[in-house]
C-alpha atoms as a PDB file:
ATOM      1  CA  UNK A   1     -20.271 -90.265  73.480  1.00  0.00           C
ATOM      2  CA  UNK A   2     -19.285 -90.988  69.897  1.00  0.00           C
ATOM      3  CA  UNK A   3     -19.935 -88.679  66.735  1.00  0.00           C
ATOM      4  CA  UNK A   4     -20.343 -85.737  69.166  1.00  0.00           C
ATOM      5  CA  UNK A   5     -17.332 -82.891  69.340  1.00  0.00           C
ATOM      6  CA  UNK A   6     -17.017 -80.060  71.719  1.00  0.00           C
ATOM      7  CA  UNK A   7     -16.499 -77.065  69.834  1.00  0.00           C
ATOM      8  CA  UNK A   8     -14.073 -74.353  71.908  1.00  0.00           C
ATOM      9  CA  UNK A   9     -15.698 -70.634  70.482  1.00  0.00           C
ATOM     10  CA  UNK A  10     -13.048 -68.088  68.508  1.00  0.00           C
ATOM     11  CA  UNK A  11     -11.985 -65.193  69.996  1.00  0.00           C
ATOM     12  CA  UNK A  12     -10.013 -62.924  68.948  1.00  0.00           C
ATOM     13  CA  UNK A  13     -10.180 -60.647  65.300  1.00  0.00           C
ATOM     14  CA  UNK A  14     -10.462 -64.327  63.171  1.00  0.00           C
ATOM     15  CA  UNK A  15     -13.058 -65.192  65.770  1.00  0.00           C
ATOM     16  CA  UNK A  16     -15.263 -61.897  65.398  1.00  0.00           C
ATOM     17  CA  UNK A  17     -15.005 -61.965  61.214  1.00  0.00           C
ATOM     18  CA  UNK A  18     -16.139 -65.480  61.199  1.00  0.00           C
ATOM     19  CA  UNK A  19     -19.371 -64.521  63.669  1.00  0.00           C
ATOM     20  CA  UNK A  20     -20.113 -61.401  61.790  1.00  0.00           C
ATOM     21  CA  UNK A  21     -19.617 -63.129  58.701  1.00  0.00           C
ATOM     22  CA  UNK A  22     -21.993 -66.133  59.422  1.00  0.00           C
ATOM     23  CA  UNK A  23     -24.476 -63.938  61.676  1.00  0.00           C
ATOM     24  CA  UNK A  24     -24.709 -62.238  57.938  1.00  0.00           C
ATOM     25  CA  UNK A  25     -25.166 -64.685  55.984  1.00  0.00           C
ATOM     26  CA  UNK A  26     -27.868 -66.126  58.637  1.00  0.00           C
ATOM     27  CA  UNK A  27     -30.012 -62.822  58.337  1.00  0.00           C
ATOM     28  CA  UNK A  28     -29.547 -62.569  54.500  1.00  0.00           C
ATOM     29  CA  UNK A  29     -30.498 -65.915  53.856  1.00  0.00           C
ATOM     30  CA  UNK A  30     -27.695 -66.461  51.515  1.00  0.00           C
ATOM     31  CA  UNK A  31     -26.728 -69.816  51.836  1.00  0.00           C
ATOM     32  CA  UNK A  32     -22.903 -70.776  52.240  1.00  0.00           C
ATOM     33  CA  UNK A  33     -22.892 -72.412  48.806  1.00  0.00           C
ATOM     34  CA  UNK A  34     -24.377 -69.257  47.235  1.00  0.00           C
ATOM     35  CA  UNK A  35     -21.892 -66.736  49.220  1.00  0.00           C
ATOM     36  CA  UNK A  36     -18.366 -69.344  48.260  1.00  0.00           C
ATOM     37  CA  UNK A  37     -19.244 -68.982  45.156  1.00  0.00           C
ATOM     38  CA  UNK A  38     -19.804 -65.092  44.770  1.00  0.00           C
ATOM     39  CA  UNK A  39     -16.505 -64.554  46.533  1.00  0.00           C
ATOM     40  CA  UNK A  40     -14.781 -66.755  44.815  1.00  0.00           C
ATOM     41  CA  UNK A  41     -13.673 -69.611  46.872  1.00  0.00           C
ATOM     42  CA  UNK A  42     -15.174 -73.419  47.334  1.00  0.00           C
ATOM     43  CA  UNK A  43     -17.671 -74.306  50.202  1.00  0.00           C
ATOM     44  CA  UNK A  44     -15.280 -76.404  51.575  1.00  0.00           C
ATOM     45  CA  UNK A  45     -12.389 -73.464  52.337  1.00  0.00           C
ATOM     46  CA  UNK A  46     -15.641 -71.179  53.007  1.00  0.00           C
ATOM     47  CA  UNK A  47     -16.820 -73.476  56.003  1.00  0.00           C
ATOM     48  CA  UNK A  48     -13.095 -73.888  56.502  1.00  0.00           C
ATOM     49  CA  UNK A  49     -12.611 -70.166  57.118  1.00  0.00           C
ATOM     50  CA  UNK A  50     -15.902 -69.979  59.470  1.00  0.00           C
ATOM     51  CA  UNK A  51     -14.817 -72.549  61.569  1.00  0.00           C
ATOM     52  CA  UNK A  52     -11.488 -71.579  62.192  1.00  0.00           C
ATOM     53  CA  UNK A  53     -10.046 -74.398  60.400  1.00  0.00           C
ATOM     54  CA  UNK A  54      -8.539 -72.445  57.631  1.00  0.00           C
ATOM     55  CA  UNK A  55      -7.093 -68.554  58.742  1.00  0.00           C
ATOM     56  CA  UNK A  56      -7.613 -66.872  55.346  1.00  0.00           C
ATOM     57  CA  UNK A  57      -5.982 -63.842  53.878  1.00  0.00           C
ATOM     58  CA  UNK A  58      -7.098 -60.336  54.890  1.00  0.00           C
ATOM     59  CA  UNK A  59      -8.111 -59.471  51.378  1.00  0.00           C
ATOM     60  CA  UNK A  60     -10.512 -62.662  51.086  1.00  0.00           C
ATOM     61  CA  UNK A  61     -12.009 -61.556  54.789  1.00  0.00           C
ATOM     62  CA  UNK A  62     -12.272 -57.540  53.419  1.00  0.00           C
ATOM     63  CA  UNK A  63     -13.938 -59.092  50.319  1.00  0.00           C
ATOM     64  CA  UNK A  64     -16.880 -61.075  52.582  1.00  0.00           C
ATOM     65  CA  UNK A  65     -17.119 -58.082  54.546  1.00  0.00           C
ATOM     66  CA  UNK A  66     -17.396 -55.554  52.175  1.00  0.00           C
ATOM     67  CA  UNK A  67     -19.812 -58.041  49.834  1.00  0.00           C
ATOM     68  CA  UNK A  68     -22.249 -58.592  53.257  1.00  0.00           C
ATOM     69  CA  UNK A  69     -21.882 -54.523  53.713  1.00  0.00           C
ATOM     70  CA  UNK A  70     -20.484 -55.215  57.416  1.00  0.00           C
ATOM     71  CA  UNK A  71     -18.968 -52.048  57.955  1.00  0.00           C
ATOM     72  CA  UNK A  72     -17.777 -52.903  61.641  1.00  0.00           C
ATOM     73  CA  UNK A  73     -16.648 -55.846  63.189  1.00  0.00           C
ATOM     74  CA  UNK A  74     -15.856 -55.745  67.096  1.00  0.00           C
ATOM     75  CA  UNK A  75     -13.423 -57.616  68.337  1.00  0.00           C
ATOM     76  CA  UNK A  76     -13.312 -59.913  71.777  1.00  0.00           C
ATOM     77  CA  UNK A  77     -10.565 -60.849  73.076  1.00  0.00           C
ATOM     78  CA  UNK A  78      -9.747 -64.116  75.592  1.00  0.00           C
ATOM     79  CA  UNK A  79      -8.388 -62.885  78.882  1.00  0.00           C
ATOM     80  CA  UNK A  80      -7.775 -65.662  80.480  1.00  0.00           C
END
């Protein structure tokens, strides 16, 4: 199986911003491009920071939340 990758979901409080984040975006229809740029970082780190790939700051994740108007953001947690 080549060019596929198995993608392990986030838990945890980086894990929930990222899904509210994107969820967000998705029902907005703001496009990932659109949203970088209004908060003031490149597509790249903005993927980066859904993916979990980049952790980013709280300020930049209390600036995407407060710019989507999430006021709430539950948090799950791996109990493994």
């Amino acid at each position: 199986m080549t060019g596929r990758r198995i993608v392990k979901p986030m838990v945890g409080l980086h894990g929930s911003l990222a899904e509210a984040v994107t969820v967000q975006l998705s029902k907005q229809g703001i496009s990932q491009e659109s949203f970088a740029a209004t908060v003031g970082v490149t597509p790249k780190h903005l993927s980066q920071l859904l993916t979990g790939k980049a952790g980013g700051s709280l300020a930049i994740w209390n600036l995407m939340l407060f710019t989507l108007g999430i006021e709430r953001v539950d948090v799950t947690w791996n109990r493994a």
